[in-house]
PDB file of N, CA and C in Angstrom:
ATOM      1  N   UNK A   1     -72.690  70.873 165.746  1.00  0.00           N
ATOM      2  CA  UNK A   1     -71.251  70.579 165.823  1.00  0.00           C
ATOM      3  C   UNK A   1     -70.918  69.991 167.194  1.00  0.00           C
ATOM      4  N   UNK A   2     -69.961  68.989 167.214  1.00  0.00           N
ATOM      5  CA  UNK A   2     -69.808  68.556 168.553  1.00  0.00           C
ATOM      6  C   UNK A   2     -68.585  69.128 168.893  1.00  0.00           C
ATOM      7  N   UNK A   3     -68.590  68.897 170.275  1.00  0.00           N
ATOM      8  CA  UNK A   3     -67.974  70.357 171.251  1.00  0.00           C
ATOM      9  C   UNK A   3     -66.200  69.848 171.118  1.00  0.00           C
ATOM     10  N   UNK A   4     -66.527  68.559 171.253  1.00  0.00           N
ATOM     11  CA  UNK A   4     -65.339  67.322 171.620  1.00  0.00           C
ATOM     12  C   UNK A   4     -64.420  67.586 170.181  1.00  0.00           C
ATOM     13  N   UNK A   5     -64.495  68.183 168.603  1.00  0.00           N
ATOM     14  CA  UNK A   5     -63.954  67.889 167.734  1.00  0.00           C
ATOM     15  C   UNK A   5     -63.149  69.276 167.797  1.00  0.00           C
ATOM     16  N   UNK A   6     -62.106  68.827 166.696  1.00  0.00           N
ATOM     17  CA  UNK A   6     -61.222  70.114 166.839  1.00  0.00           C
ATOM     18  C   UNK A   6     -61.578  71.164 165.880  1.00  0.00           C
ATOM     19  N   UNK A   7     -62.138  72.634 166.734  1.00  0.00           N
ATOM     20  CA  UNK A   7     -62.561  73.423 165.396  1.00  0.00           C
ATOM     21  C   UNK A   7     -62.204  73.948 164.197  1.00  0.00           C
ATOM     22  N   UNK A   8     -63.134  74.406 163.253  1.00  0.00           N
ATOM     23  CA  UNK A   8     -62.261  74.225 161.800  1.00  0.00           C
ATOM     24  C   UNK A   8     -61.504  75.716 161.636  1.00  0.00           C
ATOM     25  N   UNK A   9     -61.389  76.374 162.193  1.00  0.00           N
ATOM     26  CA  UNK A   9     -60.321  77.430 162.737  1.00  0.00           C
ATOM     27  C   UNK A   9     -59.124  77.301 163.208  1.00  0.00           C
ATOM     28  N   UNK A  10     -59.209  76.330 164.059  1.00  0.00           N
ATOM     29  CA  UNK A  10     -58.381  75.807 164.877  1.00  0.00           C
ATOM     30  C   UNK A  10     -56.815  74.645 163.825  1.00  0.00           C
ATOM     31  N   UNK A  11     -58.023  73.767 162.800  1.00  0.00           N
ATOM     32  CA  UNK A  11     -57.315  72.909 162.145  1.00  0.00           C
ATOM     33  C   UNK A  11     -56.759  73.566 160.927  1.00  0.00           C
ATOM     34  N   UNK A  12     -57.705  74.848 160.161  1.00  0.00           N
ATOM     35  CA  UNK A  12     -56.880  75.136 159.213  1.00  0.00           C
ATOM     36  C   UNK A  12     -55.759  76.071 159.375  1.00  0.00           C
ATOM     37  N   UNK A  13     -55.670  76.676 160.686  1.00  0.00           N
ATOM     38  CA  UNK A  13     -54.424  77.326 161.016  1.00  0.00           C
ATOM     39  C   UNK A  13     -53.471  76.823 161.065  1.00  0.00           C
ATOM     40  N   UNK A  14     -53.763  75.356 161.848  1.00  0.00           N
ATOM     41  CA  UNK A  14     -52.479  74.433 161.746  1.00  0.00           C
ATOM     42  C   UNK A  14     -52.150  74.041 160.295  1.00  0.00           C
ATOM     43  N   UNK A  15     -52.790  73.464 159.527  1.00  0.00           N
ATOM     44  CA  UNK A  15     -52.113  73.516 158.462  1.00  0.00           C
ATOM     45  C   UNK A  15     -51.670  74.346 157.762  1.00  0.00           C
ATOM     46  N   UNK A  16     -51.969  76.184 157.878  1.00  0.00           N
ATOM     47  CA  UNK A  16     -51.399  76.929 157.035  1.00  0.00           C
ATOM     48  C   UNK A  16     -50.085  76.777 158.053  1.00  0.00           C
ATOM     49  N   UNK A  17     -50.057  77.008 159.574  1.00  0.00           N
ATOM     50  CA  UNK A  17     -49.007  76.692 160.323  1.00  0.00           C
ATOM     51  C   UNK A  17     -47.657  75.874 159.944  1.00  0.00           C
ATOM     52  N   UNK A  18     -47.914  75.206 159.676  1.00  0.00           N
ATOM     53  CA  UNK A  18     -46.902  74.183 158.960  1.00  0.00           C
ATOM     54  C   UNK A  18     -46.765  74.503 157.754  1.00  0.00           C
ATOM     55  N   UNK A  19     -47.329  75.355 156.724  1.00  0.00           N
ATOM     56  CA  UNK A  19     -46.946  75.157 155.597  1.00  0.00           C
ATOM     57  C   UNK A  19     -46.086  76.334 155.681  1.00  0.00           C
ATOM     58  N   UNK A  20     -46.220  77.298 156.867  1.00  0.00           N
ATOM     59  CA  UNK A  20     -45.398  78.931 156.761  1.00  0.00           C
ATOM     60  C   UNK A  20     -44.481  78.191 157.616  1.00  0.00           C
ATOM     61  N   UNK A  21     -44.062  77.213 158.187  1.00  0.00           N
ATOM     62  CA  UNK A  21     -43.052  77.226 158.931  1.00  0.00           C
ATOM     63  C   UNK A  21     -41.860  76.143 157.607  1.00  0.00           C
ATOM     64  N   UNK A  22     -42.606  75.340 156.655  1.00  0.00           N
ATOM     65  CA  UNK A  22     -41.767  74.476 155.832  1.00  0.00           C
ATOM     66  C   UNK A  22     -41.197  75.575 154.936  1.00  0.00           C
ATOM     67  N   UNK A  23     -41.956  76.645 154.656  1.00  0.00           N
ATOM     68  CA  UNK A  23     -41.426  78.020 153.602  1.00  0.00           C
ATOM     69  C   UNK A  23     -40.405  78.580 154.320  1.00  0.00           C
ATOM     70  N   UNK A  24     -40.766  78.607 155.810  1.00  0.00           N
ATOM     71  CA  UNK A  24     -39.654  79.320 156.623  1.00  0.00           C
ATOM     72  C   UNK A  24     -38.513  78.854 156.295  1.00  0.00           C
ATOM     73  N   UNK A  25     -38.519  77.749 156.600  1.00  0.00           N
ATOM     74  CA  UNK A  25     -37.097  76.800 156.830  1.00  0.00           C
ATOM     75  C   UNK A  25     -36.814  76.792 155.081  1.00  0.00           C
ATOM     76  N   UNK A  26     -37.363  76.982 154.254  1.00  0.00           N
ATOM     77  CA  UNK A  26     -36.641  77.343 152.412  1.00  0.00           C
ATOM     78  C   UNK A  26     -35.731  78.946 152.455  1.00  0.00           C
ATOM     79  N   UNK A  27     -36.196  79.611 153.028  1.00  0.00           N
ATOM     80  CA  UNK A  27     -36.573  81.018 152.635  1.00  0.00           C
ATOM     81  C   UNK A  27     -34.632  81.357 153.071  1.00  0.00           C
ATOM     82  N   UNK A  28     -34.182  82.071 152.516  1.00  0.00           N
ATOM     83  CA  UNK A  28     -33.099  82.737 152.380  1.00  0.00           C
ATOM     84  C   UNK A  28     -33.080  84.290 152.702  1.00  0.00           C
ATOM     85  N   UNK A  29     -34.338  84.979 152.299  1.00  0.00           N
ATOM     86  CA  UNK A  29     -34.719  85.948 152.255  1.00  0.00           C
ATOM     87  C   UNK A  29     -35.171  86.770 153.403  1.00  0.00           C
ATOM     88  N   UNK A  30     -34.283  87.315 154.006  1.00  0.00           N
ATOM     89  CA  UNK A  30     -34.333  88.227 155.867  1.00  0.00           C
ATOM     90  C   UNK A  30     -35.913  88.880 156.233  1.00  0.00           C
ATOM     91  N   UNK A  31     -36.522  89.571 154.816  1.00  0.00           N
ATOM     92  CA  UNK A  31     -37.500  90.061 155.029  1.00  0.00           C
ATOM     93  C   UNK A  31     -38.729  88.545 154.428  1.00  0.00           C
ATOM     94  N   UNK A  32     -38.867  88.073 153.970  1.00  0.00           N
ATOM     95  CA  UNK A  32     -39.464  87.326 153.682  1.00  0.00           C
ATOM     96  C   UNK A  32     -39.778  85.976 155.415  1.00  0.00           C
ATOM     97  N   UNK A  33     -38.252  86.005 155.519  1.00  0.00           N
ATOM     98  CA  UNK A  33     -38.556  85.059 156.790  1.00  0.00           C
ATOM     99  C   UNK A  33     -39.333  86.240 157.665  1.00  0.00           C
ATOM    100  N   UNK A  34     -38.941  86.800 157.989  1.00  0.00           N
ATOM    101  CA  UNK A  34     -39.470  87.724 158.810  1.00  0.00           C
ATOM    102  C   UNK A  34     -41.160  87.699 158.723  1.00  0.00           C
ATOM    103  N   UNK A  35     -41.876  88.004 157.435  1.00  0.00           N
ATOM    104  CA  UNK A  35     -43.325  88.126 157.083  1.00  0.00           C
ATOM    105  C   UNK A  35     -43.771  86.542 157.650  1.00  0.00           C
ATOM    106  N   UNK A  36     -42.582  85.382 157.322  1.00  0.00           N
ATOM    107  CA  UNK A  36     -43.349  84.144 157.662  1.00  0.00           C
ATOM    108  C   UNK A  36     -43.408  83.952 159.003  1.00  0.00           C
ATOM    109  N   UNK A  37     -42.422  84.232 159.930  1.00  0.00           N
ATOM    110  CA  UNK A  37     -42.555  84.249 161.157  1.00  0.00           C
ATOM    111  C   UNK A  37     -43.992  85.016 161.964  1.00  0.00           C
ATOM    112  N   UNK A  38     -43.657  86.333 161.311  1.00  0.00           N
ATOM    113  CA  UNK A  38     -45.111  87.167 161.407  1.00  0.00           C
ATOM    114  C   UNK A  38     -45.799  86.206 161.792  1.00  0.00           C
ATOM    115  N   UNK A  39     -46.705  85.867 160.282  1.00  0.00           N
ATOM    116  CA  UNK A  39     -47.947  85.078 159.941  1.00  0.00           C
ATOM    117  C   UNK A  39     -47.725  84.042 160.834  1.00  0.00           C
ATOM    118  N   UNK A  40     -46.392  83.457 160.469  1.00  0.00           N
ATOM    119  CA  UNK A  40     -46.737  82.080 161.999  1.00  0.00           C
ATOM    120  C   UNK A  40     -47.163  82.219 163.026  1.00  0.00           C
ATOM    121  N   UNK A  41     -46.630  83.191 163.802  1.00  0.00           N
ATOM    122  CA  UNK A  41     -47.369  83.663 165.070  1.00  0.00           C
ATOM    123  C   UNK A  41     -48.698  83.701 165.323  1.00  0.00           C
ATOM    124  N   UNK A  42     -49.400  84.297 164.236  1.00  0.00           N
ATOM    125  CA  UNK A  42     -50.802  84.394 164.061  1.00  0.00           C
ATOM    126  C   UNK A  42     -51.308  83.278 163.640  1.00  0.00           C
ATOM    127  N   UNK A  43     -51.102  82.526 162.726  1.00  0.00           N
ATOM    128  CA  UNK A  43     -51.594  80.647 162.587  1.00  0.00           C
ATOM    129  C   UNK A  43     -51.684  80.184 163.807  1.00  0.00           C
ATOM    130  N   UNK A  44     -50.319  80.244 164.950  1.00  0.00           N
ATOM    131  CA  UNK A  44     -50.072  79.189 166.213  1.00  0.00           C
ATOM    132  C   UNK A  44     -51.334  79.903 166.907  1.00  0.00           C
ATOM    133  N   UNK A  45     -51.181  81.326 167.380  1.00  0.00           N
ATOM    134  CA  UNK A  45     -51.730  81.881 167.925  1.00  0.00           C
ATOM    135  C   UNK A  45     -53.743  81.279 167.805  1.00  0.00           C
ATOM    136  N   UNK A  46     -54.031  81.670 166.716  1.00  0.00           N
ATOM    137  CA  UNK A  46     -55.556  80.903 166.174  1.00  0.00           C
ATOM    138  C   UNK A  46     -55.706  79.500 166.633  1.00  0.00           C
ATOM    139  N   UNK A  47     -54.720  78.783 166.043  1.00  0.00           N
ATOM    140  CA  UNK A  47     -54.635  77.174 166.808  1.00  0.00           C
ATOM    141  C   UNK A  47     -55.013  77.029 168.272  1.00  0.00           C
ATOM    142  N   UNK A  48     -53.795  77.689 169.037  1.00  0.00           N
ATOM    143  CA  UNK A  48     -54.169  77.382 170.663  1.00  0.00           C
ATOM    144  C   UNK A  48     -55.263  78.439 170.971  1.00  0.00           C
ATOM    145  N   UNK A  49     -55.590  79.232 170.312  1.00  0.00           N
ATOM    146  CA  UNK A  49     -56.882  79.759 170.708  1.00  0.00           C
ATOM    147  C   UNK A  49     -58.092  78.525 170.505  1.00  0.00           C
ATOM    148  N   UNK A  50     -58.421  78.160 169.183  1.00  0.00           N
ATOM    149  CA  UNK A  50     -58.992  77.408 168.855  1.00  0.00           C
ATOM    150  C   UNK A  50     -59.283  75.917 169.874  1.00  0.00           C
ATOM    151  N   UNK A  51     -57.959  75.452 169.940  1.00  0.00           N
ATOM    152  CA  UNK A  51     -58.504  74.248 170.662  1.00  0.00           C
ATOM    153  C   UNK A  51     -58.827  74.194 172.425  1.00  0.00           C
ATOM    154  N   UNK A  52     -58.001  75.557 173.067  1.00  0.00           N
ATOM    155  CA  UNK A  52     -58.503  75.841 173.766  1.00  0.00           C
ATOM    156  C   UNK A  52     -60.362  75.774 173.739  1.00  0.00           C
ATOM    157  N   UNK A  53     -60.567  76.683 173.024  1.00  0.00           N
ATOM    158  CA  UNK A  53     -61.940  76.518 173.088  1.00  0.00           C
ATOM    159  C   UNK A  53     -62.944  75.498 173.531  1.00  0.00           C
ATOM    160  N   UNK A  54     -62.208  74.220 172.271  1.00  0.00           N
ATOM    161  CA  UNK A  54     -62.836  73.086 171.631  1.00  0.00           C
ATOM    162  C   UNK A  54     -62.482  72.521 173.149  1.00  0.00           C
ATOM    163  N   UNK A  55     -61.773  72.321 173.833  1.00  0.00           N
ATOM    164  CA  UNK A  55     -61.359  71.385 175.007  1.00  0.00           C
ATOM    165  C   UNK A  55     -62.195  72.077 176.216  1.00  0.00           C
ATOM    166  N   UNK A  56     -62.293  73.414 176.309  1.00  0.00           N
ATOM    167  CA  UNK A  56     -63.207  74.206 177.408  1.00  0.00           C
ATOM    168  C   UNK A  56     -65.184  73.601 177.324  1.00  0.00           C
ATOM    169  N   UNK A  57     -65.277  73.746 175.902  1.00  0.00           N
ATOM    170  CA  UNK A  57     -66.553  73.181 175.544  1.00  0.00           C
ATOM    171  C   UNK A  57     -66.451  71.741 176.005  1.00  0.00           C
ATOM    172  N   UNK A  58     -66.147  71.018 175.901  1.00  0.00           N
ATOM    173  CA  UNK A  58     -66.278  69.503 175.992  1.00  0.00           C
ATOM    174  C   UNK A  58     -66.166  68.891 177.646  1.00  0.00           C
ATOM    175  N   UNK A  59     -65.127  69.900 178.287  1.00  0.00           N
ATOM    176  CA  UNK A  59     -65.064  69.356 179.755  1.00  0.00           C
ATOM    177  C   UNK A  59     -66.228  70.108 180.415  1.00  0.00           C
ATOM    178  N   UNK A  60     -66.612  69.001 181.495  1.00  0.00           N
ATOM    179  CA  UNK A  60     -67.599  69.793 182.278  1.00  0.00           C
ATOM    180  C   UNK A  60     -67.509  70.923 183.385  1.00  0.00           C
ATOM    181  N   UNK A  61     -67.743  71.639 183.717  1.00  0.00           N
ATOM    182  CA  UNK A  61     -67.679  72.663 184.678  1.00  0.00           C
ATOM    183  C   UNK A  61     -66.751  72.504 185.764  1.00  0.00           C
ATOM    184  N   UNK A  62     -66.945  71.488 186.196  1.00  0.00           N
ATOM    185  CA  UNK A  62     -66.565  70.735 188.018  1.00  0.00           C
ATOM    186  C   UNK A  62     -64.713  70.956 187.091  1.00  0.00           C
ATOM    187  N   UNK A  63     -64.758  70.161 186.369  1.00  0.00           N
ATOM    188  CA  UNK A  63     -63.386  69.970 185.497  1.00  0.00           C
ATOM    189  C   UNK A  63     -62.335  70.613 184.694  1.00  0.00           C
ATOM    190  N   UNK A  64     -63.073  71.803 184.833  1.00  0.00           N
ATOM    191  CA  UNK A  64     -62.286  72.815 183.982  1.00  0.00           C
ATOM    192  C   UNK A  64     -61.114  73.386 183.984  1.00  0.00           C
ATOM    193  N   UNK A  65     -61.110  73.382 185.358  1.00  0.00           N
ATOM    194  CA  UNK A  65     -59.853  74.083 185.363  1.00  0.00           C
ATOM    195  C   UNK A  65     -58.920  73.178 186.185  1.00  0.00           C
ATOM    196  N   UNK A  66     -58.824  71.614 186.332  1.00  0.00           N
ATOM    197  CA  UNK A  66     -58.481  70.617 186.704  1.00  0.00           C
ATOM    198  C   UNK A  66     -57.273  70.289 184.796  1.00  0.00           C
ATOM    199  N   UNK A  67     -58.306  70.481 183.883  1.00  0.00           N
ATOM    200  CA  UNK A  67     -58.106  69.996 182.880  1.00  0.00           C
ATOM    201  C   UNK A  67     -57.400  71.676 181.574  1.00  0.00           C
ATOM    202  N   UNK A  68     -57.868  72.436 182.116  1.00  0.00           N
ATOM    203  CA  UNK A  68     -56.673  73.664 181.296  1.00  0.00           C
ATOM    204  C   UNK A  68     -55.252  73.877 182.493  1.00  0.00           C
ATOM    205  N   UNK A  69     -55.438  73.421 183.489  1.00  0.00           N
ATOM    206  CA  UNK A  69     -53.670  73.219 184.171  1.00  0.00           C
ATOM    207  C   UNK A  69     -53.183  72.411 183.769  1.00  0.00           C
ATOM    208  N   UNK A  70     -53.282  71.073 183.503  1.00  0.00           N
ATOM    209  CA  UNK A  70     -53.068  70.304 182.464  1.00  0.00           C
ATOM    210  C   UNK A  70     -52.502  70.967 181.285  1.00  0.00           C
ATOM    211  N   UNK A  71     -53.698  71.024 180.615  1.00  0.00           N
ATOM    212  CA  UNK A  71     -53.422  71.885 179.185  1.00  0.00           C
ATOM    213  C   UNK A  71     -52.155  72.652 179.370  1.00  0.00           C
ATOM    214  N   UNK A  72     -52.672  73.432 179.842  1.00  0.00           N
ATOM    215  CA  UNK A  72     -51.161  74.909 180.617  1.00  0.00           C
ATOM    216  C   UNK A  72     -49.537  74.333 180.991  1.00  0.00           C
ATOM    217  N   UNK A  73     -49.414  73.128 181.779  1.00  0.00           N
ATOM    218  CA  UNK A  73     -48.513  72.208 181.711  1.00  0.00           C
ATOM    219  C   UNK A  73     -47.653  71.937 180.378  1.00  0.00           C
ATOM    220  N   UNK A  74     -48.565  70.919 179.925  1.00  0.00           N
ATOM    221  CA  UNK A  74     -48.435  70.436 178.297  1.00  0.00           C
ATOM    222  C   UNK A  74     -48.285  71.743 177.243  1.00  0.00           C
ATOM    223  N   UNK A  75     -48.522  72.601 177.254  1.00  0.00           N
ATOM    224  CA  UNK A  75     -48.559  73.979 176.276  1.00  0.00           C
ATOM    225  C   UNK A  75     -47.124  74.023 176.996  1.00  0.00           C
ATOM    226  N   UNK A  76     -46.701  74.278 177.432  1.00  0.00           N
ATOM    227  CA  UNK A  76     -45.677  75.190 178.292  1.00  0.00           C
ATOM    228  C   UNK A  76     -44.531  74.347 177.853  1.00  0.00           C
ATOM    229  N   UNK A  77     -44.746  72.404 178.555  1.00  0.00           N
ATOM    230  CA  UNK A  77     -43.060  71.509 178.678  1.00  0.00           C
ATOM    231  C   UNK A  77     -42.924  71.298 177.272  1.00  0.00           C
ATOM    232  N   UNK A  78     -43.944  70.975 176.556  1.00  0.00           N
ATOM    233  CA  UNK A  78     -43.723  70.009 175.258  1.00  0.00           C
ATOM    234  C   UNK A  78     -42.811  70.615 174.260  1.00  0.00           C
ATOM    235  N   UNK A  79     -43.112  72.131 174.151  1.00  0.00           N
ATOM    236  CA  UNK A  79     -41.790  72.633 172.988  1.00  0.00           C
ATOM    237  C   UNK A  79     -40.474  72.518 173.786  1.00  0.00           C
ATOM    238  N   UNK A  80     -40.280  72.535 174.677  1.00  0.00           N
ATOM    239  CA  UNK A  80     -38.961  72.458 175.313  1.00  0.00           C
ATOM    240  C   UNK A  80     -38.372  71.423 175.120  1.00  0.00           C
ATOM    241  N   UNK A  81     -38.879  70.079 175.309  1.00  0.00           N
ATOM    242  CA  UNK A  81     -39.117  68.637 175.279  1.00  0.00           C
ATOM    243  C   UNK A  81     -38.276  68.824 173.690  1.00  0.00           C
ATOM    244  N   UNK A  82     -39.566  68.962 173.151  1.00  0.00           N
ATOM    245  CA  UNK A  82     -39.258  68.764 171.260  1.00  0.00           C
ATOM    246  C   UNK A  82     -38.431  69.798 171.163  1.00  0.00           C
ATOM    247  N   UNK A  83     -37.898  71.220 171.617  1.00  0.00           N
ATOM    248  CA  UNK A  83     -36.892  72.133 171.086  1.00  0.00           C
ATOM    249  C   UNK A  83     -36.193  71.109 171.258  1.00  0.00           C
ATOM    250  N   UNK A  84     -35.269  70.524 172.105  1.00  0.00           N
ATOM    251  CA  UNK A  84     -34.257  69.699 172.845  1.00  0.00           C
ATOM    252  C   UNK A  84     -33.745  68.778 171.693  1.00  0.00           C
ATOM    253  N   UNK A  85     -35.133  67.408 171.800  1.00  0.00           N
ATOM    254  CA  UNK A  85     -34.762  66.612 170.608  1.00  0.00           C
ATOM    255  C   UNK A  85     -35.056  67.372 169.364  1.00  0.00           C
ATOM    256  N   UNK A  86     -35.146  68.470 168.560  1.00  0.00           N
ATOM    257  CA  UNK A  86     -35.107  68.298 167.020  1.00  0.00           C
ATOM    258  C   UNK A  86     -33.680  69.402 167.030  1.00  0.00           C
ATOM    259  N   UNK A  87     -33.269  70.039 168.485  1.00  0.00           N
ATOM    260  CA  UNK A  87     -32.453  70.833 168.085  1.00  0.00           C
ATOM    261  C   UNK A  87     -30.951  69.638 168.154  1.00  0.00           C
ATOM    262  N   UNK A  88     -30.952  68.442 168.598  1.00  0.00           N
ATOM    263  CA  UNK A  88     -30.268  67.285 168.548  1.00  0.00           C
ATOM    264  C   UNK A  88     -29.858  67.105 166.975  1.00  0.00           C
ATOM    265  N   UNK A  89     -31.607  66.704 166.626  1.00  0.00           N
ATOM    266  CA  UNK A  89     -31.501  66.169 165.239  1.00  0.00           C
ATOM    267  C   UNK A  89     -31.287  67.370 164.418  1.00  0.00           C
ATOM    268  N   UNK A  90     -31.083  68.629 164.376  1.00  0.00           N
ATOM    269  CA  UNK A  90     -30.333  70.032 163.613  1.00  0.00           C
ATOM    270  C   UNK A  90     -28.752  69.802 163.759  1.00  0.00           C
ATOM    271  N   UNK A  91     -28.434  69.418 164.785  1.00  0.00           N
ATOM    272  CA  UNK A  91     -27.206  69.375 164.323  1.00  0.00           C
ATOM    273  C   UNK A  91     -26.528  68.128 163.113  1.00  0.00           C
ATOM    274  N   UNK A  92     -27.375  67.285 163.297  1.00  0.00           N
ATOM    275  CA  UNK A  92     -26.799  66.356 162.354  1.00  0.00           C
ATOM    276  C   UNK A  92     -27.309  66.553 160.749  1.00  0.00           C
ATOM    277  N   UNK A  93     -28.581  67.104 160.804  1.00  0.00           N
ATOM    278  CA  UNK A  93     -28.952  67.159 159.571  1.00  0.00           C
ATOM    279  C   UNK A  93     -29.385  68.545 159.027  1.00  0.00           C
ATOM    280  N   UNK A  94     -29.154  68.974 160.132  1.00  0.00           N
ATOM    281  CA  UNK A  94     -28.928  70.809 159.296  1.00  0.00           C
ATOM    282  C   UNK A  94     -30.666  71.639 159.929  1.00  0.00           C
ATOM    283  N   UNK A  95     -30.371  72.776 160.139  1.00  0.00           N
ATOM    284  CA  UNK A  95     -31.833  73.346 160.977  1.00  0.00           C
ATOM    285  C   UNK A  95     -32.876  73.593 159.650  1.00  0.00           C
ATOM    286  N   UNK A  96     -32.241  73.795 158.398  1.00  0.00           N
ATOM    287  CA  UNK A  96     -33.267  74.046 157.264  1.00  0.00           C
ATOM    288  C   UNK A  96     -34.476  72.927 157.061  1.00  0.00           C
ATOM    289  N   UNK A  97     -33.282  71.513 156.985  1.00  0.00           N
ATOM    290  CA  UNK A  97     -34.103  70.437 156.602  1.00  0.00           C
ATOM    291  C   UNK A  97     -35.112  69.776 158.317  1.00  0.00           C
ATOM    292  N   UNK A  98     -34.557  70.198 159.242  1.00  0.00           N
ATOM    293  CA  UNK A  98     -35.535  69.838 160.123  1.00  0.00           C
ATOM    294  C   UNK A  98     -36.693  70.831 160.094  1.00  0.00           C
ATOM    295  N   UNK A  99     -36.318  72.625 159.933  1.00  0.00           N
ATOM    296  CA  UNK A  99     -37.817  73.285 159.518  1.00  0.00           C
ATOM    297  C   UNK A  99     -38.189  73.105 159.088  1.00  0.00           C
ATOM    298  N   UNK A 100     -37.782  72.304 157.830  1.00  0.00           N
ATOM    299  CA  UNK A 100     -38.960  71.922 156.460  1.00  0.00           C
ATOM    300  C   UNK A 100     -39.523  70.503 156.262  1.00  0.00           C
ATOM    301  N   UNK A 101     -39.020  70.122 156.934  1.00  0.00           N
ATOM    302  CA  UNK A 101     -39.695  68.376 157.796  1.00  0.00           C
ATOM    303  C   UNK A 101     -41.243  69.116 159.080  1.00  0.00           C
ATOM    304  N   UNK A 102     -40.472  69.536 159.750  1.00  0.00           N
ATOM    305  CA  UNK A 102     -41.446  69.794 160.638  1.00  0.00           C
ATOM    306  C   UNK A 102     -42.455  70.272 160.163  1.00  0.00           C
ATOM    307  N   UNK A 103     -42.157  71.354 159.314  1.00  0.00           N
ATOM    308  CA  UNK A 103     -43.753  72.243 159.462  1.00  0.00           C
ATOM    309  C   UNK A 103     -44.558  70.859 158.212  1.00  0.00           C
ATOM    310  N   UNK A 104     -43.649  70.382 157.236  1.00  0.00           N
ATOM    311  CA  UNK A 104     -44.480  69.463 156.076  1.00  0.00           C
ATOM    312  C   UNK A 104     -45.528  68.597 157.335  1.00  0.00           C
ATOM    313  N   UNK A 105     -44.608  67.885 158.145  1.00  0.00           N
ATOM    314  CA  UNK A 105     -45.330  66.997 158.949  1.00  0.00           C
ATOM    315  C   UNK A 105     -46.581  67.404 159.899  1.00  0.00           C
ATOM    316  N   UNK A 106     -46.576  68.820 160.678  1.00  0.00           N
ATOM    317  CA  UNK A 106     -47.689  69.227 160.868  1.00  0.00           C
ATOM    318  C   UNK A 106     -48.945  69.439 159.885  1.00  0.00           C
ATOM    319  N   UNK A 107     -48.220  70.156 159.036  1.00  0.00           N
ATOM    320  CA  UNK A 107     -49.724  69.893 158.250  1.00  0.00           C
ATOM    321  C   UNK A 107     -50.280  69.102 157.189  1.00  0.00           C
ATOM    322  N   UNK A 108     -48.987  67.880 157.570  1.00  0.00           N
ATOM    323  CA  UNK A 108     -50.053  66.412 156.509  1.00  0.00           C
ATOM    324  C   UNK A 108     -50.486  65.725 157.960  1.00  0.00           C
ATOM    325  N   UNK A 109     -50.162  65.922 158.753  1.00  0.00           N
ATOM    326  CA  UNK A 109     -50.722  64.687 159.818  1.00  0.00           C
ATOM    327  C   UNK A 109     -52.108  65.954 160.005  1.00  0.00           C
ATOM    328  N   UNK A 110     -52.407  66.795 160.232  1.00  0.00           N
ATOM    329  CA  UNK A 110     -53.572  67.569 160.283  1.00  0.00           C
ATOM    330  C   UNK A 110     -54.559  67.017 159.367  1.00  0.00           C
ATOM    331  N   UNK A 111     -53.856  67.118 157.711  1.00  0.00           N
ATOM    332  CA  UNK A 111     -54.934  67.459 156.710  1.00  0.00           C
ATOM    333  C   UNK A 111     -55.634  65.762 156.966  1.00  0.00           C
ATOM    334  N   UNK A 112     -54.267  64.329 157.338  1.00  0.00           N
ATOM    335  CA  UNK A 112     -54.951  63.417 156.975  1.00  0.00           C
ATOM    336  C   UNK A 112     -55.741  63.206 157.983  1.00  0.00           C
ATOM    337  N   UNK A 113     -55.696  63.638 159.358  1.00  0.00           N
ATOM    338  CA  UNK A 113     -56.788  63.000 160.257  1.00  0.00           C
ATOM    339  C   UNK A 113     -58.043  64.398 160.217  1.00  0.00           C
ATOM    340  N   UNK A 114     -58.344  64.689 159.172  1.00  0.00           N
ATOM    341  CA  UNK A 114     -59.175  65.923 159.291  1.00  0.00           C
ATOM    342  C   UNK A 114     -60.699  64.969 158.760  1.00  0.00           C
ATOM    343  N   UNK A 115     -61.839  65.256 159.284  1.00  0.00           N
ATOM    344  CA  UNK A 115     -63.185  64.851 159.349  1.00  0.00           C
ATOM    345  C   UNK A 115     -63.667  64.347 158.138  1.00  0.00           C
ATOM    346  N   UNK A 116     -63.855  63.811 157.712  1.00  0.00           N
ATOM    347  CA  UNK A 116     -64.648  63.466 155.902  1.00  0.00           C
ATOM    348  C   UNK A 116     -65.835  63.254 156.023  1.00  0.00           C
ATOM    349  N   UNK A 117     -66.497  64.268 155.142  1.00  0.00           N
ATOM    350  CA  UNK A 117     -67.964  63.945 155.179  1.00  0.00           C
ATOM    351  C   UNK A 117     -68.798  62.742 154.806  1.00  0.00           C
ATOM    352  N   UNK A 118     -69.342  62.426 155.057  1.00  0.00           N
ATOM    353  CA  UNK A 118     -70.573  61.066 155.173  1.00  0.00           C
ATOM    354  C   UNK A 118     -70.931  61.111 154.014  1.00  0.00           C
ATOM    355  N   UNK A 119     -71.150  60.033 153.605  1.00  0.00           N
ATOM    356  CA  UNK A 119     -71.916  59.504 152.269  1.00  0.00           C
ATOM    357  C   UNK A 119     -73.227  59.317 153.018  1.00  0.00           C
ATOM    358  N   UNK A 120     -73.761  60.346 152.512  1.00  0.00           N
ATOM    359  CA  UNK A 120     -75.967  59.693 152.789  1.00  0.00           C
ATOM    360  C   UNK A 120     -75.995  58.943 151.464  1.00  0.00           C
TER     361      UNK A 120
END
């Protein structure tokens, strides 16, 4: 397996990720959101575990920790960034239909750039 790809732990969390966050944003149901939030936590959680990994493996030693402050940066601004603009686009089009956009879109842009095996 090469070190550089994103692991398959890592990718199928994200897509269950997105699919508990598009249910989220349906769900009406106090205890039901609640179980999806749960589980989300634990999907995201596996994810940034995961690619952590995959990105620790691939950089070299000298670089490591040049390149998870980075990481640590980017983990940290980017939901703020995107809270900002989608909590923009919630007001115009409602917070349900942006949860259920978002999480759909995480996990079709996952499933389609996901590895396909080789024809021998």
């Amino acid at each position: 397996a090469e070190p550089s790809r994103l692991p398959s732990l890592a990718r199928r969390s994200s897509v269950v990720s997105g699919v508990l966050l598009a249910a989220f944003g349906l769900t009406k149901l106090w205890p039901l959101g609640l179980l999806l939030v749960f589980t989300l936590g634990i999907g995201t959680s596996l994810c940034m575990v995961g690619m952590q990994v995959a990105i620790q493996s691939a950089v070299e030693d000298q670089f490591r920790g040049r390149v998870m402050s980075l990481w640590g940066m980017i983990a940290a601004g980017s939901p703020a960034l995107g809270g900002a603009l989608l909590g923009d686009i919630a007001q115009l089009a409602g917070i349900a239909g942006v949860t259920v956009t978002c999480g759909l879109m995480c996990a079709l842009l996952i499933w389609v750039t996901r590895p396909r095996a080789r024809a021998t």
